[in-house]
C-alpha atoms as a PDB file:
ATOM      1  CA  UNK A   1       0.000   0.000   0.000  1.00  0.00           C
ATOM      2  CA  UNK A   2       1.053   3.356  -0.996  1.00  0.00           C
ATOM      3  CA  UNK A   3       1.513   6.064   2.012  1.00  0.00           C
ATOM      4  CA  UNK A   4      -0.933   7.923  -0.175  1.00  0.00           C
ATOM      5  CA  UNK A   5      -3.277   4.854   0.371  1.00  0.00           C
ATOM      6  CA  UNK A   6      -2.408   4.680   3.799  1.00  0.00           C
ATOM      7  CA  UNK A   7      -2.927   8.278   4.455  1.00  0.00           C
ATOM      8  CA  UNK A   8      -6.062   8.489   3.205  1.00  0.00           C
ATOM      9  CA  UNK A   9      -7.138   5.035   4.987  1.00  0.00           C
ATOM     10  CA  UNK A  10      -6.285   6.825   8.060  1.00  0.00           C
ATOM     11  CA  UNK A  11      -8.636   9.691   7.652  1.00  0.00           C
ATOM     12  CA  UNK A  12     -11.696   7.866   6.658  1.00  0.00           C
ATOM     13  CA  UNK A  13     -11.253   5.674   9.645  1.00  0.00           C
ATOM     14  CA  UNK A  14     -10.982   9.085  11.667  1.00  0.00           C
ATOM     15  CA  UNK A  15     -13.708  10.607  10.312  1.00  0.00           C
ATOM     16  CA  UNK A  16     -16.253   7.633  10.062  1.00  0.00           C
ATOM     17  CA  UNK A  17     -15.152   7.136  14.068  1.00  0.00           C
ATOM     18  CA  UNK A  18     -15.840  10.670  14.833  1.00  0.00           C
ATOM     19  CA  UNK A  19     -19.624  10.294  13.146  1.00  0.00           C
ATOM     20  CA  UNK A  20     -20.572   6.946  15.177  1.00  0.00           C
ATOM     21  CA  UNK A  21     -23.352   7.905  17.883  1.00  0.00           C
ATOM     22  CA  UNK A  22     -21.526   8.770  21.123  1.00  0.00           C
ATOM     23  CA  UNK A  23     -22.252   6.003  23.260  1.00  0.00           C
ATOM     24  CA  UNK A  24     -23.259   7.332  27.269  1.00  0.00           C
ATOM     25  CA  UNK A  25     -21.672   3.861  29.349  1.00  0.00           C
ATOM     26  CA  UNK A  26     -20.875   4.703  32.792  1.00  0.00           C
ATOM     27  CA  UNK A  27     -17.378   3.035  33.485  1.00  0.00           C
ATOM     28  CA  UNK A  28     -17.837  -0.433  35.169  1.00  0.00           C
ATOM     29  CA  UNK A  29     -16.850   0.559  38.734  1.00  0.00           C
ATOM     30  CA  UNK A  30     -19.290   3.414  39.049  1.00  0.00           C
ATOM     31  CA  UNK A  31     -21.875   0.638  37.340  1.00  0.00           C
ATOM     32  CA  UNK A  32     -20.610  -1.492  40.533  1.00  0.00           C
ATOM     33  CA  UNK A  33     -21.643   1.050  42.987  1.00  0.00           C
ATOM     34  CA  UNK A  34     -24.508   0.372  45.650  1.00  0.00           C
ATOM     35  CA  UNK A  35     -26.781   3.241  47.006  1.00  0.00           C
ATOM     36  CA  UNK A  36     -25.635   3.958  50.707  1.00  0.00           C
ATOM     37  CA  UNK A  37     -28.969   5.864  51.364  1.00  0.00           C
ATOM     38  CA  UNK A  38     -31.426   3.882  52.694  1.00  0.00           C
ATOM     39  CA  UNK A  39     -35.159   4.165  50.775  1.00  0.00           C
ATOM     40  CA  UNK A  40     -36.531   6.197  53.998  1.00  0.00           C
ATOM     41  CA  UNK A  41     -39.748   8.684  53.419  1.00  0.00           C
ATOM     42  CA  UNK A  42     -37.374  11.660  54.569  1.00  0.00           C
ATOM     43  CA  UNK A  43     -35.026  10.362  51.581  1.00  0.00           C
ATOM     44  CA  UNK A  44     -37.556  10.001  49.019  1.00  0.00           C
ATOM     45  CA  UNK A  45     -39.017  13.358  50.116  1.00  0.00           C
ATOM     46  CA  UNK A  46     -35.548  14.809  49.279  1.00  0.00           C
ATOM     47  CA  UNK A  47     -35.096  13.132  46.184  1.00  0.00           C
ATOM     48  CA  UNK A  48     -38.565  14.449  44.856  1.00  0.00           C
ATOM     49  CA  UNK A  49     -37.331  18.252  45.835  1.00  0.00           C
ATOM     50  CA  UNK A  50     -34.206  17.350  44.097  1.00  0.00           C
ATOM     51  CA  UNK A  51     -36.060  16.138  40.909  1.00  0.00           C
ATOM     52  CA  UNK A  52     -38.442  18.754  40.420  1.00  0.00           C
ATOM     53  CA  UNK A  53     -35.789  21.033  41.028  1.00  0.00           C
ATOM     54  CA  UNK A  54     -33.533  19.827  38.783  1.00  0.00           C
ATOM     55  CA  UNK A  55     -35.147  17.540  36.144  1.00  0.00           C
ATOM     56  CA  UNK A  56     -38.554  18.135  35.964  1.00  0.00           C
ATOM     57  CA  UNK A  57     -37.925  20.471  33.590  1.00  0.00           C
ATOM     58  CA  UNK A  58     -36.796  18.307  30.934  1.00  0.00           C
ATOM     59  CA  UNK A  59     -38.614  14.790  32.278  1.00  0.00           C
ATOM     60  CA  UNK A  60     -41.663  16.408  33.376  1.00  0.00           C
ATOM     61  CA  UNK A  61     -43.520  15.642  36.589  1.00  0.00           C
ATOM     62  CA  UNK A  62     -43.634  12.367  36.511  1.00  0.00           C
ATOM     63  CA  UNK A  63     -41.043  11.502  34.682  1.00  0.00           C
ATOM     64  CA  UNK A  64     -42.476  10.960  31.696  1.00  0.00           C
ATOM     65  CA  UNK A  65     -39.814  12.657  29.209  1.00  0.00           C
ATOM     66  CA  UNK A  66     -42.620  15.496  28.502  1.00  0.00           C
ATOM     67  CA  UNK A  67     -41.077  18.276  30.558  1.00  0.00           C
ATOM     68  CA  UNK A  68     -41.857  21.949  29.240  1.00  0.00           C
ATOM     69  CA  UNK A  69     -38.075  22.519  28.099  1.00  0.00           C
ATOM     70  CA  UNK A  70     -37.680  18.968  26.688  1.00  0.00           C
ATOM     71  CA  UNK A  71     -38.827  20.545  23.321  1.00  0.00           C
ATOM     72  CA  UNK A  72     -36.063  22.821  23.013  1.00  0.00           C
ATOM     73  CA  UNK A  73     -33.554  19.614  23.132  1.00  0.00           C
ATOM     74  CA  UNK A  74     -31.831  17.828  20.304  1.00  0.00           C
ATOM     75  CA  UNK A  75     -32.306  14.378  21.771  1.00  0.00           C
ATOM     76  CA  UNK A  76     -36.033  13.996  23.553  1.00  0.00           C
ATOM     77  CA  UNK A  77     -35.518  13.505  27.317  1.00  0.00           C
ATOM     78  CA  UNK A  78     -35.735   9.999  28.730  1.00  0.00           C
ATOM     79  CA  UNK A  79     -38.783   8.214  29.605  1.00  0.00           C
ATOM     80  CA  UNK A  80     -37.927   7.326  33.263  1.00  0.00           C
ATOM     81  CA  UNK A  81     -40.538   5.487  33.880  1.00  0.00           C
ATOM     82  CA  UNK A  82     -39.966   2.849  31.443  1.00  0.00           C
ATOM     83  CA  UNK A  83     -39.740  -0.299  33.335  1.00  0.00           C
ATOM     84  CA  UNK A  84     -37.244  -2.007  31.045  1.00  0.00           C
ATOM     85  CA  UNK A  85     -35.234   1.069  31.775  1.00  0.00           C
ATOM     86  CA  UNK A  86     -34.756   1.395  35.440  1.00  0.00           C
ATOM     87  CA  UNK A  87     -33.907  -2.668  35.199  1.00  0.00           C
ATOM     88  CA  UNK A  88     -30.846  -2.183  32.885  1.00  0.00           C
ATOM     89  CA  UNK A  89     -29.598   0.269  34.745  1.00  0.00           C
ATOM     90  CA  UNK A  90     -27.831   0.065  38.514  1.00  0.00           C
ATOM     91  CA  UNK A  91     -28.121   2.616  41.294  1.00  0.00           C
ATOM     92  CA  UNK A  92     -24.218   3.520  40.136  1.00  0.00           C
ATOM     93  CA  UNK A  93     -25.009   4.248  36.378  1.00  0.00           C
ATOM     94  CA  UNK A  94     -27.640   6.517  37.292  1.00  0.00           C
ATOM     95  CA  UNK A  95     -25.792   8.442  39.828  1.00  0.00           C
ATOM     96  CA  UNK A  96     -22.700   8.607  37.333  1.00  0.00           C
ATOM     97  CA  UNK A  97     -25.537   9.595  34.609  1.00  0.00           C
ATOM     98  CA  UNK A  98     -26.591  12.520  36.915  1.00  0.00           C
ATOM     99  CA  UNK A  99     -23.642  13.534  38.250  1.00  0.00           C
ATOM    100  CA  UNK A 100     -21.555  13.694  34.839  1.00  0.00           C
ATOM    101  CA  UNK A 101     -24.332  14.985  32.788  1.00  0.00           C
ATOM    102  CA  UNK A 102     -24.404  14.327  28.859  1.00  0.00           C
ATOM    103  CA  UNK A 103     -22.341  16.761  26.260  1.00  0.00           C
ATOM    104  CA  UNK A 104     -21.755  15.862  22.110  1.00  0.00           C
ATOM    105  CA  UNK A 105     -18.793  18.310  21.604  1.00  0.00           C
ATOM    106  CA  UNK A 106     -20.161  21.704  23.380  1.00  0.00           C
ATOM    107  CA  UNK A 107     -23.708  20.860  23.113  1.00  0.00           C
ATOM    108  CA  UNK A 108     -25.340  20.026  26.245  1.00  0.00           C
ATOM    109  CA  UNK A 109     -27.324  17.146  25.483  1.00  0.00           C
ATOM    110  CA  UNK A 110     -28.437  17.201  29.793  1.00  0.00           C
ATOM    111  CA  UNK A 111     -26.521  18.921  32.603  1.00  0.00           C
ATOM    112  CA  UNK A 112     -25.043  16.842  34.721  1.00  0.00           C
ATOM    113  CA  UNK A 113     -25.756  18.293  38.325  1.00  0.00           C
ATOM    114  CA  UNK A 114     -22.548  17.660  40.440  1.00  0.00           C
ATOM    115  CA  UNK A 115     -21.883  21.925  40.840  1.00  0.00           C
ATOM    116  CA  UNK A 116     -26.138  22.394  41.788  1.00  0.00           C
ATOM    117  CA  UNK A 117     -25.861  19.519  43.997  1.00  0.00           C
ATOM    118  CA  UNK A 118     -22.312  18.998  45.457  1.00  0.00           C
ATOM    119  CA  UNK A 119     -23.317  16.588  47.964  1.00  0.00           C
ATOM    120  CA  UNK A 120     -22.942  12.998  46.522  1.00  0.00           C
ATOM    121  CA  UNK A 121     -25.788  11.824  49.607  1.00  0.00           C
ATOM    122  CA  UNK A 122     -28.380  13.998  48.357  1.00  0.00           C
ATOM    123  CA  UNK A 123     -27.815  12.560  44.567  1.00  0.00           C
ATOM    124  CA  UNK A 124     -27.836   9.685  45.698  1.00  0.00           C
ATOM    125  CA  UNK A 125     -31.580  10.585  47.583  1.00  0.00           C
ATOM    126  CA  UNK A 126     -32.420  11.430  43.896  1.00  0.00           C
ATOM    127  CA  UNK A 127     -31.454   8.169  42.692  1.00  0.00           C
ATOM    128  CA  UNK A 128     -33.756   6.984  45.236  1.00  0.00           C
ATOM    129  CA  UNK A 129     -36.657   9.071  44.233  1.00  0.00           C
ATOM    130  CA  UNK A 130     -35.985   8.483  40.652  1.00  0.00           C
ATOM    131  CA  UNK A 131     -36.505   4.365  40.967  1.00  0.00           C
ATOM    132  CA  UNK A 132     -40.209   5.679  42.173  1.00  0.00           C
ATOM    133  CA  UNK A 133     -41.185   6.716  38.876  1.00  0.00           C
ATOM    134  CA  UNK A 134     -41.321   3.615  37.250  1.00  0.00           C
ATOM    135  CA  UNK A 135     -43.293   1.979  39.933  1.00  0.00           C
ATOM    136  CA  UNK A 136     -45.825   5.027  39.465  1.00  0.00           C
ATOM    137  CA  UNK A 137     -46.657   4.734  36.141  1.00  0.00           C
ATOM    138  CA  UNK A 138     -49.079   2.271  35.018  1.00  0.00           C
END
């Protein structure tokens, strides 16, 4: 193979890597991690302020992904009271989800929330509240 050949190998390969769908995976020892807080009515209570606070927006009320701002994202916001959902994912993934937020380049796909709510307890209380949702829904 020419280094003309090769060159030009190289940059499709770049450029057909850089257009795959960014995959969001939470790295297998935050997937690992178990939810200290204990699924207490002053937790849940906590988580629920948290949520509306911070997610409501987006997922809506009940979680439903129909949020009044979800229309002004690229990606619709998850349904989190899908079922199948909350069973793939563990108590870790959603915290690291939460915490780390989404981004494609600059673009905020959702905020992660680890500045708005520095301590890693209460996110964790949101984690709590979130599992709820799915239980809610019909």
């Amino acid at each position: 193979m020419t280094r003309a050949a090769v060159f030009v190998f190289v940059i499709v390969a770049a450029v057909a890597a850089a257009s795959e769908p960014r995959k969001w995976m939470a790295p297998d020892e935050e997937k690992a991690r178990v939810n200290p807080v204990e699924a207490s009515p002053a937790a849940l209570l906590k988580g629920q302020a948290l949520y509306q606070k911070h997610c409501a927006s987006c997922h809506g009320d009940k979680g439903k992904g129909d949020g009044p701002a979800e229309s002004y994202e690229t990606e619709p916001a998850t349904d989190l009271t899908d079922r199948a959902l909350q069973e793939r994912l563990t108590d870790g993934e959603i915290l690291w989800k939460i915490t780390k937020g989404r981004r494609d380049g600059t673009e905020v796909i959702m905020p992660g929330i680890a500045q708005r709510v520095p301590a890693e307890e209460d996110r964790w209380k949101l984690v709590r509240f979130m599992r709820t949702l799915a239980a809610k829904s019909p």
